[in-house]
Protein backbone atom coordinates (compact mmCIF):
# COMPACT_ATOMS: atom_id res chain seq x y z
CA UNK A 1 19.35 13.32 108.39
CA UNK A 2 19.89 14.37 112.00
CA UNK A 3 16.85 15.70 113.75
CA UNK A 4 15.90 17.25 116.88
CA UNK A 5 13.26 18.55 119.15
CA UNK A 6 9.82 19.92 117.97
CA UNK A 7 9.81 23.20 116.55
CA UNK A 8 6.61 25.77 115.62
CA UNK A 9 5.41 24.67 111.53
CA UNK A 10 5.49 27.54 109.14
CA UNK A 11 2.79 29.67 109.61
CA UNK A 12 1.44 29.10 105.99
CA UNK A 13 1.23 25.36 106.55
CA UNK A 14 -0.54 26.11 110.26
CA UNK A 15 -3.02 27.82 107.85
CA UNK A 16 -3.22 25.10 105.73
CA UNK A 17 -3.75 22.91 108.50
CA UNK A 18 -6.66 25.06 109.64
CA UNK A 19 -8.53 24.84 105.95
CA UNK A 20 -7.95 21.55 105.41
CA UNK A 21 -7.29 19.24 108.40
CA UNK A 22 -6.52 16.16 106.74
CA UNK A 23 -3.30 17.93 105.90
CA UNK A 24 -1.62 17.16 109.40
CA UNK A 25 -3.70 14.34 110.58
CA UNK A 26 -2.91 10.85 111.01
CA UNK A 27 0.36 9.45 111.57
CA UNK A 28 2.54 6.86 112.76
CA UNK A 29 4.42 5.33 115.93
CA UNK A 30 6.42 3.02 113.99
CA UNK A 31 7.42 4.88 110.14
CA UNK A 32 9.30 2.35 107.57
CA UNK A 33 11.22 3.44 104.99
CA UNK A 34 10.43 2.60 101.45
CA UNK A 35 12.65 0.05 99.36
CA UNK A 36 14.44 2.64 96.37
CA UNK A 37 13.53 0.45 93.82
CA UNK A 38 14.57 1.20 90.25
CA UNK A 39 11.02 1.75 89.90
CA UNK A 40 10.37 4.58 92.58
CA UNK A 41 13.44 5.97 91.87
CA UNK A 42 12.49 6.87 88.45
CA UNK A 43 8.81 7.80 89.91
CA UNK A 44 10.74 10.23 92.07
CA UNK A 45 12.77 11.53 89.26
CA UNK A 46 9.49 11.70 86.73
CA UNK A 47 7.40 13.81 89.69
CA UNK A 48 9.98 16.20 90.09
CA UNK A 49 10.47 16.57 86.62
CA UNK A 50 6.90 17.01 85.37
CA UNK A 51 6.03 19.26 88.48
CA UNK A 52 8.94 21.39 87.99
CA UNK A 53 7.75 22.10 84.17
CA UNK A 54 4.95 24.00 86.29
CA UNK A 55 4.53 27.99 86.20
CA UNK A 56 6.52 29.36 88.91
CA UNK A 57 3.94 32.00 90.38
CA UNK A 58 3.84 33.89 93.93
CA UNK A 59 1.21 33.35 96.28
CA UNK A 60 0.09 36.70 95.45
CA UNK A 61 -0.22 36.42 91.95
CA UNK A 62 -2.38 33.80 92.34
CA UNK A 63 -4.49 34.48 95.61
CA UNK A 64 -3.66 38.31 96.49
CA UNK A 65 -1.63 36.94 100.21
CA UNK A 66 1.83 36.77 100.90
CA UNK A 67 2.18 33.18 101.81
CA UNK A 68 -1.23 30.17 100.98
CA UNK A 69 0.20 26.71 101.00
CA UNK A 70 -1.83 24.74 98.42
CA UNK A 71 -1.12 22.13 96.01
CA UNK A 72 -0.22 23.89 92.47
CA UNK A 73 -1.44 22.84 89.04
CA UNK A 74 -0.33 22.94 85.45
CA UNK A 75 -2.24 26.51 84.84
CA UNK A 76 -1.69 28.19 87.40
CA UNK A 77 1.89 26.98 88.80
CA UNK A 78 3.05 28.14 92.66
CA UNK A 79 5.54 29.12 94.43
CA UNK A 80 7.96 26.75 95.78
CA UNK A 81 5.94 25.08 98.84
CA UNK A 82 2.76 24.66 96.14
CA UNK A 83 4.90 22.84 94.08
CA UNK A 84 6.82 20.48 97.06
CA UNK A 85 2.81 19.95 98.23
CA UNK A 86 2.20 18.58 94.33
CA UNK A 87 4.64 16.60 94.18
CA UNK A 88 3.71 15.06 97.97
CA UNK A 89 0.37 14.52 95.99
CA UNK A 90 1.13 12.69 93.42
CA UNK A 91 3.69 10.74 95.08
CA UNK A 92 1.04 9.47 97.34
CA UNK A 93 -1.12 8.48 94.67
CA UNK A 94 1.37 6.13 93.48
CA UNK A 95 1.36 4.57 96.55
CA UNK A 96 4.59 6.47 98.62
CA UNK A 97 3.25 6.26 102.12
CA UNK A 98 2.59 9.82 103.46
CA UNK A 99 5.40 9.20 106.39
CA UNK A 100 7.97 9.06 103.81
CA UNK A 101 7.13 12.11 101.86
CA UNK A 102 8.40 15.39 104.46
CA UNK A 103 7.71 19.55 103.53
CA UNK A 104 11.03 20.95 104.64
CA UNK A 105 11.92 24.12 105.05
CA UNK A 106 15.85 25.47 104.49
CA UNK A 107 17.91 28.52 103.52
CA UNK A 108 19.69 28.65 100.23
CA UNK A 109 23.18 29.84 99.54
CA UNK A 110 21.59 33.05 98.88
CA UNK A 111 20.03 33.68 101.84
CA UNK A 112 16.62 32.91 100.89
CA UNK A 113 13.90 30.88 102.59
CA UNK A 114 12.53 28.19 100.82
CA UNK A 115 10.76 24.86 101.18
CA UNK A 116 11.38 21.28 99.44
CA UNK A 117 10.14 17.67 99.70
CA UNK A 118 12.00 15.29 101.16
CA UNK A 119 11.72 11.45 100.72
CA UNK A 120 12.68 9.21 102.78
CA UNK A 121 14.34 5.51 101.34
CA UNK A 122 16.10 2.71 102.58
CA UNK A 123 19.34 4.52 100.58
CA UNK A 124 18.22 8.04 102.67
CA UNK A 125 16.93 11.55 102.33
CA UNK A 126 16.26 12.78 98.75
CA UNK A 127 15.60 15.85 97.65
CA UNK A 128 12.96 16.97 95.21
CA UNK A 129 13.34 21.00 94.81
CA UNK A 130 11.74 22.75 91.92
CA UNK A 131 15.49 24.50 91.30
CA UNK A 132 16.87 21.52 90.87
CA UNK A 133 15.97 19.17 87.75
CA UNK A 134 18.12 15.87 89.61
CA UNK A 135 16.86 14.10 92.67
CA UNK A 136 19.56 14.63 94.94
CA UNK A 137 20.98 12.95 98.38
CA UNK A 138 20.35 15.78 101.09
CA UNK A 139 23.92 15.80 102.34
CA UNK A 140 24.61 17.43 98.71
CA UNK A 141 21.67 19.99 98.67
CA UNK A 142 23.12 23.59 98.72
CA UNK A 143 21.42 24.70 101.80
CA UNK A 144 21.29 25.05 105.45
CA UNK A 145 18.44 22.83 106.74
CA UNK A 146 16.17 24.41 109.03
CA UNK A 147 13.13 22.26 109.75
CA UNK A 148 10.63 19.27 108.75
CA UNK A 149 7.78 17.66 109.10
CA UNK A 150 8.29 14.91 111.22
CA UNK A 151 7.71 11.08 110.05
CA UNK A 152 5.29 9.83 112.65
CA UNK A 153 3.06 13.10 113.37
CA UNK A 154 2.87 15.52 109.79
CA UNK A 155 1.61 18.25 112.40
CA UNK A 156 4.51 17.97 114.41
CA UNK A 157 7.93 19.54 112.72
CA UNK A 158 11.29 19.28 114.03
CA UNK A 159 14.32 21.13 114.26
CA UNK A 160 17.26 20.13 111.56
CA UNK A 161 19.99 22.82 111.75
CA UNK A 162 22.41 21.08 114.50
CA UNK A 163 23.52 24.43 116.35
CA UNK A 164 20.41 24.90 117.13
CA UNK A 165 19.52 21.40 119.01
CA UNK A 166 18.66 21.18 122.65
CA UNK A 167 18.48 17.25 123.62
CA UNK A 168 14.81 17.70 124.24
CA UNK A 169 12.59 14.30 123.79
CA UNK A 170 10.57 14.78 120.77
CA UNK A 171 6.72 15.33 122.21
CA UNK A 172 3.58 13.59 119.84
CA UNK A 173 0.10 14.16 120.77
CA UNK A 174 -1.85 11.04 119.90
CA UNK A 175 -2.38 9.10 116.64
CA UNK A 176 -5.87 9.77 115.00
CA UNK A 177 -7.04 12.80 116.78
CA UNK A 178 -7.87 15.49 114.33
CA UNK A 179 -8.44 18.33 117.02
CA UNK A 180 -5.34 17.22 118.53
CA UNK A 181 -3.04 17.52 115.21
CA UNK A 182 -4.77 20.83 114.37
CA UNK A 183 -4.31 22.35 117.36
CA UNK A 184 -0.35 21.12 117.37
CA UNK A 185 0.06 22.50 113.95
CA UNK A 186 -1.94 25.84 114.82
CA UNK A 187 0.10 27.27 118.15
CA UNK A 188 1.44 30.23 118.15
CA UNK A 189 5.00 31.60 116.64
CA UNK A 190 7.19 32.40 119.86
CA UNK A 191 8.17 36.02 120.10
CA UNK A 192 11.12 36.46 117.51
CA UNK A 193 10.36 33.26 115.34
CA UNK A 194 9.08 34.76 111.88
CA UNK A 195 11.71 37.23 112.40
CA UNK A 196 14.24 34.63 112.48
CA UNK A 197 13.16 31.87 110.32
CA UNK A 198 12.33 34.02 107.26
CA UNK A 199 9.11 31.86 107.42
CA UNK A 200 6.54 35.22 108.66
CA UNK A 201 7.25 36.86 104.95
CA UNK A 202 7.01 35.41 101.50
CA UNK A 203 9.35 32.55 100.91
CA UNK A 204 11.20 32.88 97.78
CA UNK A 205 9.38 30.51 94.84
């Protein structure tokens, strides 16, 4: 999956950065990918499936605001970041390492903003979307790719749709500073961004 230069994060996950720090701390300078073993591939497919048997709920059914990023459970459900953020969850506690697992955001065939999780494998980028039942390559994913995290600062997103790429050098503050990765993740929106990115208003579950 082509990427490019740094790009603001959804202003939902700068929020959730802001409540819960650990979210888009940490890092990497040198990210691996994971082996797709027969065994991770079916933990991939098992995730997705179980998480997508969730309640699909909007952020405002279940917290009265147009867009909180939080990990969803059984009862309640989410919308779809809630659900990408579960699955990044549980993923992790079978061991995926966090560099591997990447919130996405991308426009559907529709029109529609949306976010997914992306893993990343020795075989490439897989999608887990909670429209889509199959673990898919991301070449084959109905969408227009817009941004990701990025694999060695989860603060730090990048830009994925190609017309938009500048050649910049991709800029990471340091490893292990908390403040620093907060304050990355919590900048704000250039004039014209929410407008643009669908990412200001609710993001379709």
């Amino acid at each position: 999956m082509p990427t490019g230069q740094a790009v603001p994060p959804p202003q939902g996950f700068k929020m959730l950065c802001l409540r819960d720090p650990s979210e888009c701390s940490g890092g990497t300078n040198a990210p691996r990918r994971l082996t797709l073993t027969r065994q991770r591939s079916q933990e991939l497919e098992a995730v997705n499936a179980y998480v997508n048997g969730f309640p699909e709920t909007t952020d405002e059914a279940n917290y009265n605001q147009i867009e909180y990023w939080t990990a969803a459970d059984r009862v309640r459900g989410g919308d779809c970041e809630d659900l990408a953020l579960e699955k990044r969850k549980l993923l992790v506690e079978r061991g995926w390492p966090e560099e591997d697992l990447l919130l996405a955001t991308v426009t559907t065939a529709p029109g529609e903003s949306h976010v997914v999780l992306i893993a990343v494998t020795d075989q490439g980028e897989l999608v887990l979307d909670n429209k889509n039942w199959a673990v898919i390559p991301w070449g084959y994913a109905p969408f227009t790719w817009e941004k990701r995290q990025s694999r060695e600062r989860p603060a730090v997103w990048v830009e994925l749709n190609p017309n938009r790429f500048t050649g910049e050098a991709l800029k990471l503050p340091p490893l292990d500073q908390r403040g620093s990765a907060v304050a990355t993740a919590a900048k704000p929106l250039p004039p014209g961004e929410a407008a643009t990115s669908g990412l200001g208003t609710s993001i379709t579950p």
